[in-house]
PDB file of N, CA and C in Angstrom:
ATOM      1  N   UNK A   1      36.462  50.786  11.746  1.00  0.00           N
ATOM      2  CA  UNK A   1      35.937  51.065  13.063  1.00  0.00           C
ATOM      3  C   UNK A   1      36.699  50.212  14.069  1.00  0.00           C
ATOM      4  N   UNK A   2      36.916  50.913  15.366  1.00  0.00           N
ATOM      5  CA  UNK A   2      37.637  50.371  16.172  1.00  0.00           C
ATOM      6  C   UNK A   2      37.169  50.132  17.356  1.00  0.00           C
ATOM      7  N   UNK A   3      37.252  48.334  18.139  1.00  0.00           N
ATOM      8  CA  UNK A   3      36.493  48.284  18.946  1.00  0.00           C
ATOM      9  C   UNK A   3      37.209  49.008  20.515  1.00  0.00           C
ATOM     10  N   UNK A   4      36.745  48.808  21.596  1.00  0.00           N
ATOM     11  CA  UNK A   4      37.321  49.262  22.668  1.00  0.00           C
ATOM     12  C   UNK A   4      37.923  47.873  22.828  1.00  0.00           C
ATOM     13  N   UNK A   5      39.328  48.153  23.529  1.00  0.00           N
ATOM     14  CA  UNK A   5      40.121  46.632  23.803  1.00  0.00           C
ATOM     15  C   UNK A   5      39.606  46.398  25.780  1.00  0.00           C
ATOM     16  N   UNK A   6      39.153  45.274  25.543  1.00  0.00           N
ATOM     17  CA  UNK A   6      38.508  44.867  26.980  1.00  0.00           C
ATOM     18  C   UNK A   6      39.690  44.859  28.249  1.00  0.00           C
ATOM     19  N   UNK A   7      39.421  44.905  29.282  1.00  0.00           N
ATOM     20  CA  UNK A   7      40.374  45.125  30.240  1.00  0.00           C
ATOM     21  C   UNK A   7      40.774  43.535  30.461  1.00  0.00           C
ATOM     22  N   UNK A   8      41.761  43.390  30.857  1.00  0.00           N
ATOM     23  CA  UNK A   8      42.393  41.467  30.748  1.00  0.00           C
ATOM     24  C   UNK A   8      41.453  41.083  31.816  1.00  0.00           C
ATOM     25  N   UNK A   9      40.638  40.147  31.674  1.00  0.00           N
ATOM     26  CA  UNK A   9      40.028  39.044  32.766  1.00  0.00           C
ATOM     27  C   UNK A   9      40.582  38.315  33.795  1.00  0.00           C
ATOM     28  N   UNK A  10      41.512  38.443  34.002  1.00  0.00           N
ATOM     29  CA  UNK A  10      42.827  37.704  34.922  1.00  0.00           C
ATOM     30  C   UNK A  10      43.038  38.200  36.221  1.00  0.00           C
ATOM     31  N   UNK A  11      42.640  38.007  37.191  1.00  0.00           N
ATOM     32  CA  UNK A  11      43.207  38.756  38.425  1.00  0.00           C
ATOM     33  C   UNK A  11      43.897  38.278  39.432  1.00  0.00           C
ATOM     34  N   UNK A  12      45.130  39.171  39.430  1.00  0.00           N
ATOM     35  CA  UNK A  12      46.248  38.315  40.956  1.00  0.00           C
ATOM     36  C   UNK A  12      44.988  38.277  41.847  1.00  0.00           C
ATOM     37  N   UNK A  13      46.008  37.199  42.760  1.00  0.00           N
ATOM     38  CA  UNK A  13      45.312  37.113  44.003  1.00  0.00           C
ATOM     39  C   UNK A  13      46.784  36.885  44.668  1.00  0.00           C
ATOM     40  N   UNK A  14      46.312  37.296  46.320  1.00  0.00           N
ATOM     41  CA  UNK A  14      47.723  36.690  47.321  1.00  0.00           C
ATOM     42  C   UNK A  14      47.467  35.531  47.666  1.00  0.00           C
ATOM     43  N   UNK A  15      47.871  35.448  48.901  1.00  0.00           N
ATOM     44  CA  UNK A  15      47.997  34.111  49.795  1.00  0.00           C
ATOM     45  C   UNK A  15      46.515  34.409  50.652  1.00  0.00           C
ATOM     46  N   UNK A  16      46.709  35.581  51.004  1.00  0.00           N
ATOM     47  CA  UNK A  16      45.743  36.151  52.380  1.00  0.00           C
ATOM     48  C   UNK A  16      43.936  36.425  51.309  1.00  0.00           C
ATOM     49  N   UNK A  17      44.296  36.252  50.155  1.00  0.00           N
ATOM     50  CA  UNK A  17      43.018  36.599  49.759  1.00  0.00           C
ATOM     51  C   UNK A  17      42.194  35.566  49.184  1.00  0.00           C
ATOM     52  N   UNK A  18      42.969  34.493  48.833  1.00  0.00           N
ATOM     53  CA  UNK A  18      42.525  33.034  48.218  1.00  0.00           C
ATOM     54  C   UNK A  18      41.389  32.260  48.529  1.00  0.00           C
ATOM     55  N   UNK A  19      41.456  32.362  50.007  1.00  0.00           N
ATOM     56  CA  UNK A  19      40.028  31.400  50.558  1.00  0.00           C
ATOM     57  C   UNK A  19      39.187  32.694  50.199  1.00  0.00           C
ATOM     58  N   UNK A  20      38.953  33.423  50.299  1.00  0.00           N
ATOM     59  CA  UNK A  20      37.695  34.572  49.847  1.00  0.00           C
ATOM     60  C   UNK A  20      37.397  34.741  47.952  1.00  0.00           C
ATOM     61  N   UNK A  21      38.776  34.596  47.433  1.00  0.00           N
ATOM     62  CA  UNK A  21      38.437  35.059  45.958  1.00  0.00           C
ATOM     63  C   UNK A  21      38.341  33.328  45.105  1.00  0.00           C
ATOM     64  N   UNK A  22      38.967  32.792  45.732  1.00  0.00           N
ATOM     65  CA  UNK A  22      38.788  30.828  44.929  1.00  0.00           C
ATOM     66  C   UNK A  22      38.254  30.211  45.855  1.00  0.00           C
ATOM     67  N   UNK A  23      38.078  30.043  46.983  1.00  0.00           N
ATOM     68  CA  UNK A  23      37.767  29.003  47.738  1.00  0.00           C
ATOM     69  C   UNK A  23      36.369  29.084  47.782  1.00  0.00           C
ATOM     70  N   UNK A  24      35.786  30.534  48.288  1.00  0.00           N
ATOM     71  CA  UNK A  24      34.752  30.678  48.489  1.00  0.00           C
ATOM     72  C   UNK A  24      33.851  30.966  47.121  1.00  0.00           C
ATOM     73  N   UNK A  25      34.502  31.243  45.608  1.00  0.00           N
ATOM     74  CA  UNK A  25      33.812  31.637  44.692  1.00  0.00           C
ATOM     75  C   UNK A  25      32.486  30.321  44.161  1.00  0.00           C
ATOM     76  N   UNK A  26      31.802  30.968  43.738  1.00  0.00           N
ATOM     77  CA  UNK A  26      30.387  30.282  43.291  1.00  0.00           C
ATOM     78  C   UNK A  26      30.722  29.138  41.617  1.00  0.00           C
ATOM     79  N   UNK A  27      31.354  30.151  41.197  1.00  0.00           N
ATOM     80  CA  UNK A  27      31.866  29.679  39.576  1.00  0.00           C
ATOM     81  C   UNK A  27      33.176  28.805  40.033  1.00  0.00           C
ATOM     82  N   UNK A  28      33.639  28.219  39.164  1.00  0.00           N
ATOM     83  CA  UNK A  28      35.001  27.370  38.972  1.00  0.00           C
ATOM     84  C   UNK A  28      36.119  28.987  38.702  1.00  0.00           C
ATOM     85  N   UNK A  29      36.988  28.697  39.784  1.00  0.00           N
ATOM     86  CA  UNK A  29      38.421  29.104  39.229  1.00  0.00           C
ATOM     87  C   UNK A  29      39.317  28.438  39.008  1.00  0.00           C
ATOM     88  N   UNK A  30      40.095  29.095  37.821  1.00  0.00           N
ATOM     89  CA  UNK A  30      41.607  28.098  36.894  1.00  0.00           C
ATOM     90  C   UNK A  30      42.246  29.194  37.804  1.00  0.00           C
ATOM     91  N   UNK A  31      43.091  28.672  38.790  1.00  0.00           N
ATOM     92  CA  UNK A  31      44.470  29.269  39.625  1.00  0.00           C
ATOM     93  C   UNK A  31      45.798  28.732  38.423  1.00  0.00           C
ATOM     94  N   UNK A  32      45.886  30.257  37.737  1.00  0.00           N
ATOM     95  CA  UNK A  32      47.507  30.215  37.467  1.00  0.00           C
ATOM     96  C   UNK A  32      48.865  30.453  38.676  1.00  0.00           C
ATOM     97  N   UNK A  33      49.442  29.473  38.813  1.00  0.00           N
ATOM     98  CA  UNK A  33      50.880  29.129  39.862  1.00  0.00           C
ATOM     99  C   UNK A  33      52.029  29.844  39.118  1.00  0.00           C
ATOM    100  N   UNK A  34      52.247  30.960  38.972  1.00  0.00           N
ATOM    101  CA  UNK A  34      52.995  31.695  38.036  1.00  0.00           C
ATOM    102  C   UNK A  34      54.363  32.208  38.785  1.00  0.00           C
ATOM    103  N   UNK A  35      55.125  32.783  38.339  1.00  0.00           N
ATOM    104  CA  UNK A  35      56.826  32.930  38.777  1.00  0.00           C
ATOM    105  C   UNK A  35      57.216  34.352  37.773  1.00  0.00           C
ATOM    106  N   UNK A  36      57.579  35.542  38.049  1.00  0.00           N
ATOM    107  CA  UNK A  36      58.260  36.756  37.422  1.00  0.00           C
ATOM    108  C   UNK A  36      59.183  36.047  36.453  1.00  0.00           C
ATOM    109  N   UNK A  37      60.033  34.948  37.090  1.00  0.00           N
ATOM    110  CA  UNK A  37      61.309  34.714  36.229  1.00  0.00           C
ATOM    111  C   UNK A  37      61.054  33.537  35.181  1.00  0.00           C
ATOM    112  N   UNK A  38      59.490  33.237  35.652  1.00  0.00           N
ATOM    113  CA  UNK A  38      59.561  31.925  34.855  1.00  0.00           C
ATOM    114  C   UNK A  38      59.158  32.526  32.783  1.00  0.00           C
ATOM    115  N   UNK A  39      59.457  31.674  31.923  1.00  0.00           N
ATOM    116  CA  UNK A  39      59.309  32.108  30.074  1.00  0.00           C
ATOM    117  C   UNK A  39      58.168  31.391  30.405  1.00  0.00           C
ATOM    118  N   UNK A  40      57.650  30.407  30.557  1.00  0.00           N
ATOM    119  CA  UNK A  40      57.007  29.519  29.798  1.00  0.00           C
ATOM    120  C   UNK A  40      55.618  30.073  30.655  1.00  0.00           C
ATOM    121  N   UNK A  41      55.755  30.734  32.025  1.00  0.00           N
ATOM    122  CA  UNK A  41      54.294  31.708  32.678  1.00  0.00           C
ATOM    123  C   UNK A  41      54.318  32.786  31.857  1.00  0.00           C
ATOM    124  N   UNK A  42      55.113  33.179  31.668  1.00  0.00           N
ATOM    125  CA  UNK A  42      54.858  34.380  30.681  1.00  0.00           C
ATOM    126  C   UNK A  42      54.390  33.728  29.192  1.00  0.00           C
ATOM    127  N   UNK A  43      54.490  33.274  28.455  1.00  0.00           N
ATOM    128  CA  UNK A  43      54.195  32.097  27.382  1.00  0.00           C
ATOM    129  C   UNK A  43      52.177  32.192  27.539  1.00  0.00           C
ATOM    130  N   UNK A  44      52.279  32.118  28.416  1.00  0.00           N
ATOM    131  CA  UNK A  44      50.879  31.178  29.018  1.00  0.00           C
ATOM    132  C   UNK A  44      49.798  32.226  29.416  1.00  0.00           C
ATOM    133  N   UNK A  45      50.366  33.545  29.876  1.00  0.00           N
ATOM    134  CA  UNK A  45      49.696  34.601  30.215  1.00  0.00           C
ATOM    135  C   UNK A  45      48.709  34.898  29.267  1.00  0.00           C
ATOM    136  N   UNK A  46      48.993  35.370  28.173  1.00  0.00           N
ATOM    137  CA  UNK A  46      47.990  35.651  26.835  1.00  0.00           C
ATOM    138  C   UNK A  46      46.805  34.669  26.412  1.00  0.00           C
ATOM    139  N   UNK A  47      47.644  33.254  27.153  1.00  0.00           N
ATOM    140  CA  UNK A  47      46.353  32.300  26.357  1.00  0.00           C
ATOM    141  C   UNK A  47      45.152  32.108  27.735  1.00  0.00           C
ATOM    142  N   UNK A  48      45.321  32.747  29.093  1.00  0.00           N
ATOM    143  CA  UNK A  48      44.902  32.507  30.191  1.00  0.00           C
ATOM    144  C   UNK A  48      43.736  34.119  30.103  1.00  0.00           C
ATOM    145  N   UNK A  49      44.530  35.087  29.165  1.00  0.00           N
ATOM    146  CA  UNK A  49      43.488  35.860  29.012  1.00  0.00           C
ATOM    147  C   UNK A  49      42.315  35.499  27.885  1.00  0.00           C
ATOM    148  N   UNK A  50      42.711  35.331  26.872  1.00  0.00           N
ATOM    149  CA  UNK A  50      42.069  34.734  25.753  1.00  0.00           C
ATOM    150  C   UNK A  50      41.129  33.952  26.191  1.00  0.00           C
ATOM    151  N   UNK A  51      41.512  32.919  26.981  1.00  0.00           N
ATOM    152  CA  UNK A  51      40.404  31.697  27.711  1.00  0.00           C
ATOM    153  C   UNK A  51      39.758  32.435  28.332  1.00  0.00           C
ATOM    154  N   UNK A  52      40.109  33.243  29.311  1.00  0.00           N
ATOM    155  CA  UNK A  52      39.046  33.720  30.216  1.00  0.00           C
ATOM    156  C   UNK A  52      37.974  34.827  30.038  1.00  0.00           C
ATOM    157  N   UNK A  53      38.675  35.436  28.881  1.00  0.00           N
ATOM    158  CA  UNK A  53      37.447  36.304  27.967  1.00  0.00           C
ATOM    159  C   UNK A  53      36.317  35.585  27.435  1.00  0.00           C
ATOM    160  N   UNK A  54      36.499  34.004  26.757  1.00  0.00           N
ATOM    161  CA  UNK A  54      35.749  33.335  26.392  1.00  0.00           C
ATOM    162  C   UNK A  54      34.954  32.639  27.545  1.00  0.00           C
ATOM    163  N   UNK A  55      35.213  32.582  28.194  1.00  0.00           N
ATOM    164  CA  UNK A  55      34.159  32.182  29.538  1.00  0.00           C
ATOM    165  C   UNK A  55      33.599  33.006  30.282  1.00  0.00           C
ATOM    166  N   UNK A  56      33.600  34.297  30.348  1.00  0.00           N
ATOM    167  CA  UNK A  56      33.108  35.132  31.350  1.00  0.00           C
ATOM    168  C   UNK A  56      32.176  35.206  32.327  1.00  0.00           C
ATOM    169  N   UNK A  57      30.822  34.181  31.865  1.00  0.00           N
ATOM    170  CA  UNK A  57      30.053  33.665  32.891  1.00  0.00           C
ATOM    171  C   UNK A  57      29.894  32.431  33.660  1.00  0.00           C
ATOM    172  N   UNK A  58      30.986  31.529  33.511  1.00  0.00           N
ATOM    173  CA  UNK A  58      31.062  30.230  33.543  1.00  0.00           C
ATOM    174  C   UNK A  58      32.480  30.062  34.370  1.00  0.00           C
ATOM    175  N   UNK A  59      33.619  30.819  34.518  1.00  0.00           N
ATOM    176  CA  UNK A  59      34.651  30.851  35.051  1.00  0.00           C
ATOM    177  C   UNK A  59      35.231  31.710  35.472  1.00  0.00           C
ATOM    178  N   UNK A  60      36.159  32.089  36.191  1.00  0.00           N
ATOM    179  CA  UNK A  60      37.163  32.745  36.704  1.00  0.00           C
ATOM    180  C   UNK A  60      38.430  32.713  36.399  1.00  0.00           C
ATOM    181  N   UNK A  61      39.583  33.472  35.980  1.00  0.00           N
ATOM    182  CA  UNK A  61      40.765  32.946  36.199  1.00  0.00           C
ATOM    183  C   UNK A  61      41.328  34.069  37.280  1.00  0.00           C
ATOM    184  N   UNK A  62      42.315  33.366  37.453  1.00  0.00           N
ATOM    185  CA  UNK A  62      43.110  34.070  38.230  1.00  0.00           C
ATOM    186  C   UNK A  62      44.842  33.992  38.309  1.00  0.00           C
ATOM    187  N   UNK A  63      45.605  34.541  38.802  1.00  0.00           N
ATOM    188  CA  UNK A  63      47.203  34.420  38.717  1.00  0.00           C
ATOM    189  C   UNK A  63      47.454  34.114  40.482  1.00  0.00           C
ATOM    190  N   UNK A  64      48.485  33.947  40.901  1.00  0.00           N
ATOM    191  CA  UNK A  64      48.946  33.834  42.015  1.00  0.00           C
ATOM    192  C   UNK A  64      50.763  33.373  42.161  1.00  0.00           C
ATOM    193  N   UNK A  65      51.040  34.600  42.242  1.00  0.00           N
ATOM    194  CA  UNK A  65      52.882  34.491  42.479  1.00  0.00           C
ATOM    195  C   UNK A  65      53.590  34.062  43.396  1.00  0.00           C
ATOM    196  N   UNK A  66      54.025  32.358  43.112  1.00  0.00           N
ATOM    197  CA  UNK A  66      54.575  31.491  44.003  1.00  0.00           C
ATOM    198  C   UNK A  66      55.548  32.403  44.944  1.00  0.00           C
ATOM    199  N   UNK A  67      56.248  33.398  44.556  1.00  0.00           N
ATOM    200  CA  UNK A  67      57.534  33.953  44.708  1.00  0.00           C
ATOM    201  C   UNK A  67      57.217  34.948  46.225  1.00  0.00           C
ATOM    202  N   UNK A  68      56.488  35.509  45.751  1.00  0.00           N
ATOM    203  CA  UNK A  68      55.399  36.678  46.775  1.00  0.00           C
ATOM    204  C   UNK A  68      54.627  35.638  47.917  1.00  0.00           C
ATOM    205  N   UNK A  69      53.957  34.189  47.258  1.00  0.00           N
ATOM    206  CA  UNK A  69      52.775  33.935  48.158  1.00  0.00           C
ATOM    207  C   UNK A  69      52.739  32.477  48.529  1.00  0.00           C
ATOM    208  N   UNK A  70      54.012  32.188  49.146  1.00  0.00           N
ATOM    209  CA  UNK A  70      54.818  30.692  48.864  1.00  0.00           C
ATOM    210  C   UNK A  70      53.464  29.522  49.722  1.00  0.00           C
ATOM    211  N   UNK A  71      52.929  30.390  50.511  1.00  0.00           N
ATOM    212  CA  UNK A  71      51.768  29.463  51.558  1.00  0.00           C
ATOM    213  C   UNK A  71      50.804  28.615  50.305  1.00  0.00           C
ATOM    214  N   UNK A  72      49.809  29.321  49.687  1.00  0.00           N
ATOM    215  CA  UNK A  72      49.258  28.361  48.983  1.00  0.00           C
ATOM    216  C   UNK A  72      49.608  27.537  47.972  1.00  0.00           C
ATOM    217  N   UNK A  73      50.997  27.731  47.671  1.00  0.00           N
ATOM    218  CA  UNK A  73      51.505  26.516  46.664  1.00  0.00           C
ATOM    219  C   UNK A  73      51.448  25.366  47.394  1.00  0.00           C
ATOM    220  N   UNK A  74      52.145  25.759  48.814  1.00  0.00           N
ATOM    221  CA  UNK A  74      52.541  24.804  49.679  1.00  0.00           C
ATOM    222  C   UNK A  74      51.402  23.986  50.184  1.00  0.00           C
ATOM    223  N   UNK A  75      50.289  24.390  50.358  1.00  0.00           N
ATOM    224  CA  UNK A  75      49.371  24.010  50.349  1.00  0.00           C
ATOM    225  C   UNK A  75      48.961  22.905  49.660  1.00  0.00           C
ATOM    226  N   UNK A  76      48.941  23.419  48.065  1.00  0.00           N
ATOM    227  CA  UNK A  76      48.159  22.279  47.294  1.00  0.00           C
ATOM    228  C   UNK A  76      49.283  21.399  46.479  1.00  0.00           C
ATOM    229  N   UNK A  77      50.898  21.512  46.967  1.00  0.00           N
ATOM    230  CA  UNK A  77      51.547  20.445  46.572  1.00  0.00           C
ATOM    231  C   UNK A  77      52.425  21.263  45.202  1.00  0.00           C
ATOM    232  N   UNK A  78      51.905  22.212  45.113  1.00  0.00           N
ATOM    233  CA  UNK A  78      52.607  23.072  43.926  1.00  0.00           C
ATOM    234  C   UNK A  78      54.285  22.881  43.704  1.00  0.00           C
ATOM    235  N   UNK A  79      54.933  22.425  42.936  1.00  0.00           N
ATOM    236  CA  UNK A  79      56.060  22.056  42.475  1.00  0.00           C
ATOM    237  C   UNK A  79      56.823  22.644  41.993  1.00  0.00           C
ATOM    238  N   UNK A  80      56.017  23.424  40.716  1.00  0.00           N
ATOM    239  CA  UNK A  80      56.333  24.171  39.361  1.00  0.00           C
ATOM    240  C   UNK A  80      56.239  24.908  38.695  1.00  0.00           C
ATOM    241  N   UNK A  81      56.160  25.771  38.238  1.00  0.00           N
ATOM    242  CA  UNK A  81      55.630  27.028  37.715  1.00  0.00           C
ATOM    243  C   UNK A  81      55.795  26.918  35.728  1.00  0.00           C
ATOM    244  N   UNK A  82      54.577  27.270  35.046  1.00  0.00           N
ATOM    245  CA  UNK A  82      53.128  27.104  36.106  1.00  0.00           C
ATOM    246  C   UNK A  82      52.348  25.788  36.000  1.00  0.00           C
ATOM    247  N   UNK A  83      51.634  26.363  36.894  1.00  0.00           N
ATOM    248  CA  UNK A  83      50.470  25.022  37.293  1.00  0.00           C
ATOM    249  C   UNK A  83      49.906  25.580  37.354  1.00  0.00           C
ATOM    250  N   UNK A  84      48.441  24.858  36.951  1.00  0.00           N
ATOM    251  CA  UNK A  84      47.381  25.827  36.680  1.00  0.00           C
ATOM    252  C   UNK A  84      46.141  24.624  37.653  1.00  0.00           C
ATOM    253  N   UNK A  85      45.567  25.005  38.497  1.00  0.00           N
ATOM    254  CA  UNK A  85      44.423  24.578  39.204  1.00  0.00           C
ATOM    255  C   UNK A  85      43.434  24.488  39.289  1.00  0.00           C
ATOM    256  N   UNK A  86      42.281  24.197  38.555  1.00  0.00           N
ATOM    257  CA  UNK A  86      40.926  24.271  38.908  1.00  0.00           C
ATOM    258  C   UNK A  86      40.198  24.193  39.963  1.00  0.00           C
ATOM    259  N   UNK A  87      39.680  24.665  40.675  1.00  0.00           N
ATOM    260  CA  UNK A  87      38.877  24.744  41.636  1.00  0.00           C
ATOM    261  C   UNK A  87      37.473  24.996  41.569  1.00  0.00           C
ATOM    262  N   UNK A  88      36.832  23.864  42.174  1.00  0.00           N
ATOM    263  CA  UNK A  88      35.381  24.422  42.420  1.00  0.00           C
ATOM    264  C   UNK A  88      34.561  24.020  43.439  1.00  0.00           C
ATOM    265  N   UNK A  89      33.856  24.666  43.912  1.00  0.00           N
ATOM    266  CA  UNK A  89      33.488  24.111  45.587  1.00  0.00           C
ATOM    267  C   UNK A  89      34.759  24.392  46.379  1.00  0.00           C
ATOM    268  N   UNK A  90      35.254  25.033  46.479  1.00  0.00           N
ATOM    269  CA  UNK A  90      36.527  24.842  47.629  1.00  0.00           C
ATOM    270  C   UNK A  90      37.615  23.965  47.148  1.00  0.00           C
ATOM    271  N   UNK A  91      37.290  23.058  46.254  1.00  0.00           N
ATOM    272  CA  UNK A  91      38.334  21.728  46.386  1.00  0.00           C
ATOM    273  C   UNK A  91      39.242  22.193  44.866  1.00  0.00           C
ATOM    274  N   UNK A  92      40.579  21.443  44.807  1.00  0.00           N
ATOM    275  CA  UNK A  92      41.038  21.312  43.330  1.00  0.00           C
ATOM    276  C   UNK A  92      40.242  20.318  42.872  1.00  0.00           C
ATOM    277  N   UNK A  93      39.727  20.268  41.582  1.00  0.00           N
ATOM    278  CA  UNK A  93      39.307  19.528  41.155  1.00  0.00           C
ATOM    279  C   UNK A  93      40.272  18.775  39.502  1.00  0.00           C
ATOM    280  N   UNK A  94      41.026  19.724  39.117  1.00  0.00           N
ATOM    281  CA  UNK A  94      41.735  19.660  38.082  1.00  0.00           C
ATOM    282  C   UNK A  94      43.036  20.187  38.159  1.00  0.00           C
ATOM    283  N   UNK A  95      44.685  19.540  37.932  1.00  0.00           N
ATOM    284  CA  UNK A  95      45.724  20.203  37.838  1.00  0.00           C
ATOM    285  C   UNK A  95      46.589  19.597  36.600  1.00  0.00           C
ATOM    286  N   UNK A  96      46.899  20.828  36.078  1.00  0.00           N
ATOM    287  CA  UNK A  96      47.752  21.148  34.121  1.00  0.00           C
ATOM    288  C   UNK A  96      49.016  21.155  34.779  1.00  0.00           C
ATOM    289  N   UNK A  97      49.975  20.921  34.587  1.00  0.00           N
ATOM    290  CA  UNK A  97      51.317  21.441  34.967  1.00  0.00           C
ATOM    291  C   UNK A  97      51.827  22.187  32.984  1.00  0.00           C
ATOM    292  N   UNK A  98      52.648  23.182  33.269  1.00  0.00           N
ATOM    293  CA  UNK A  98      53.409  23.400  32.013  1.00  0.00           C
ATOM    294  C   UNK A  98      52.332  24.598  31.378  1.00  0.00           C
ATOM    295  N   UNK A  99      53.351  25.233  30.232  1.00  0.00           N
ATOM    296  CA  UNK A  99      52.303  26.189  29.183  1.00  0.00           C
ATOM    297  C   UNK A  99      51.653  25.398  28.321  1.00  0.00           C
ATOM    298  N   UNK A 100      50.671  25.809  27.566  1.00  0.00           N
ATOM    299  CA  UNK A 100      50.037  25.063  26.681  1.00  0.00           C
ATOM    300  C   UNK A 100      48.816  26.325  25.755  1.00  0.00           C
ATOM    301  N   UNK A 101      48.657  25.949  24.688  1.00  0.00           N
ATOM    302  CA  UNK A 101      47.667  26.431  23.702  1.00  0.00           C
ATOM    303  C   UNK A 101      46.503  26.525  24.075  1.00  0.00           C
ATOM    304  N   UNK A 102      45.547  27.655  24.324  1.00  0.00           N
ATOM    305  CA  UNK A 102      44.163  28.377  24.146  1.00  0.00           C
ATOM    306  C   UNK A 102      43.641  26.919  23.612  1.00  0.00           C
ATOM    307  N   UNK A 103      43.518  26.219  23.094  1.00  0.00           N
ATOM    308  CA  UNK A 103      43.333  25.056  22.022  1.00  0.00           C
ATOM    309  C   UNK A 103      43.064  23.746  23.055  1.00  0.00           C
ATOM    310  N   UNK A 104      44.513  23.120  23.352  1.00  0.00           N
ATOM    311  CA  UNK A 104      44.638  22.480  24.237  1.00  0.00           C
ATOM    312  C   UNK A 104      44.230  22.464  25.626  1.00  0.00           C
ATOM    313  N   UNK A 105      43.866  24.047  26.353  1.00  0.00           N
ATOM    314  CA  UNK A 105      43.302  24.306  27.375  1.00  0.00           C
ATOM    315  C   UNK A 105      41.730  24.095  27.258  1.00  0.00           C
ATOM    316  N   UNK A 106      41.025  24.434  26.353  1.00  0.00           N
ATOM    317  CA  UNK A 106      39.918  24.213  25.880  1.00  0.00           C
ATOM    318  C   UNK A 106      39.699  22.511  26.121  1.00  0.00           C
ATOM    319  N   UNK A 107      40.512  22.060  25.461  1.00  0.00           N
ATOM    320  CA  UNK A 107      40.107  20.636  25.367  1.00  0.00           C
ATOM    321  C   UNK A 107      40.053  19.831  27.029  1.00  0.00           C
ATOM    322  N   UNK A 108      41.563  20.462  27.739  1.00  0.00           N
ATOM    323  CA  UNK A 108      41.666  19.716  28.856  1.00  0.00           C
ATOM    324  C   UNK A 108      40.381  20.125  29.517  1.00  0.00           C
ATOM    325  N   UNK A 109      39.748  21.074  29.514  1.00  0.00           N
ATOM    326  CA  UNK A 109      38.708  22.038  30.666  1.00  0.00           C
ATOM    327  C   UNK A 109      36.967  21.162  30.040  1.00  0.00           C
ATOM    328  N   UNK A 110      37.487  21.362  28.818  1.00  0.00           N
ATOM    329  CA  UNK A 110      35.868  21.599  27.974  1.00  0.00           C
ATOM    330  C   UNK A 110      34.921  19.808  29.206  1.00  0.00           C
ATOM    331  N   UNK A 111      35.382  18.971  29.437  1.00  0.00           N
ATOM    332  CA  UNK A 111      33.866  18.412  30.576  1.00  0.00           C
ATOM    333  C   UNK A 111      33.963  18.977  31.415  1.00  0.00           C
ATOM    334  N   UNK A 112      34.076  20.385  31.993  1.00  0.00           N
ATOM    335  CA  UNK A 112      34.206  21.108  33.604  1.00  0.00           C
ATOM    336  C   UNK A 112      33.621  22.414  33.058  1.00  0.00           C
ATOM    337  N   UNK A 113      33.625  22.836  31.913  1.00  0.00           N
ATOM    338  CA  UNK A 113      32.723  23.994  31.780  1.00  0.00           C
ATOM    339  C   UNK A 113      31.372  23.834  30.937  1.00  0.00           C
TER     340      UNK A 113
END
């Protein structure tokens, strides 16, 4: 028997939509700082869905393409791709630089969820 495959939990956001979809959200969002050309965002994509399937009531994720939406990197000091941001209340509260393991993301997050 075969289950239905869930739609990815991950949603771009722009520049122009950020204070409405992270700033203003109720739950914590993980802002992925992602790049078309970058391996190691692509690397990271799968484990950003994986995580965020496992949280579904407790978090948000989201993507945001430095390349397309250069204002809010600039904003929060963004360097690198990727960086991944936590936010809650409006504020960063947490920043990952680099890819990393479903595993290791768990661990860095697990006192914030």
């Amino acid at each position: 028997m075969s289950h239905p495959t869930a739609v990815t939990p991950v949603t771009p956001v722009t520049d122009a939509a950020f204070a409405a979809e992270v700033l203003a959200s109720e739950v914590p969002v993980l802002v992925d700082f992602t790049a078309a050309w970058c391996p190691p965002c692509r690397m990271l994509a799968p484990v950003l869905a994986a995580f965020a399937a496992e949280h579904p009531d407790t978090l948000r994720v989201v993507t945001l393409d430095i390349d397309h939406n250069p204002r809010t990197p600039a904003t929060y000091g963004v360097l690198a791709a990727p960086t991944l941001l936590l936010f809650h209340g409006g504020q960063p509260i947490r920043s990952l630089v680099g890819a990393r393991s479903k595993a290791r993301l768990t661990e860095e997050l697990s006192d914030l969820l």
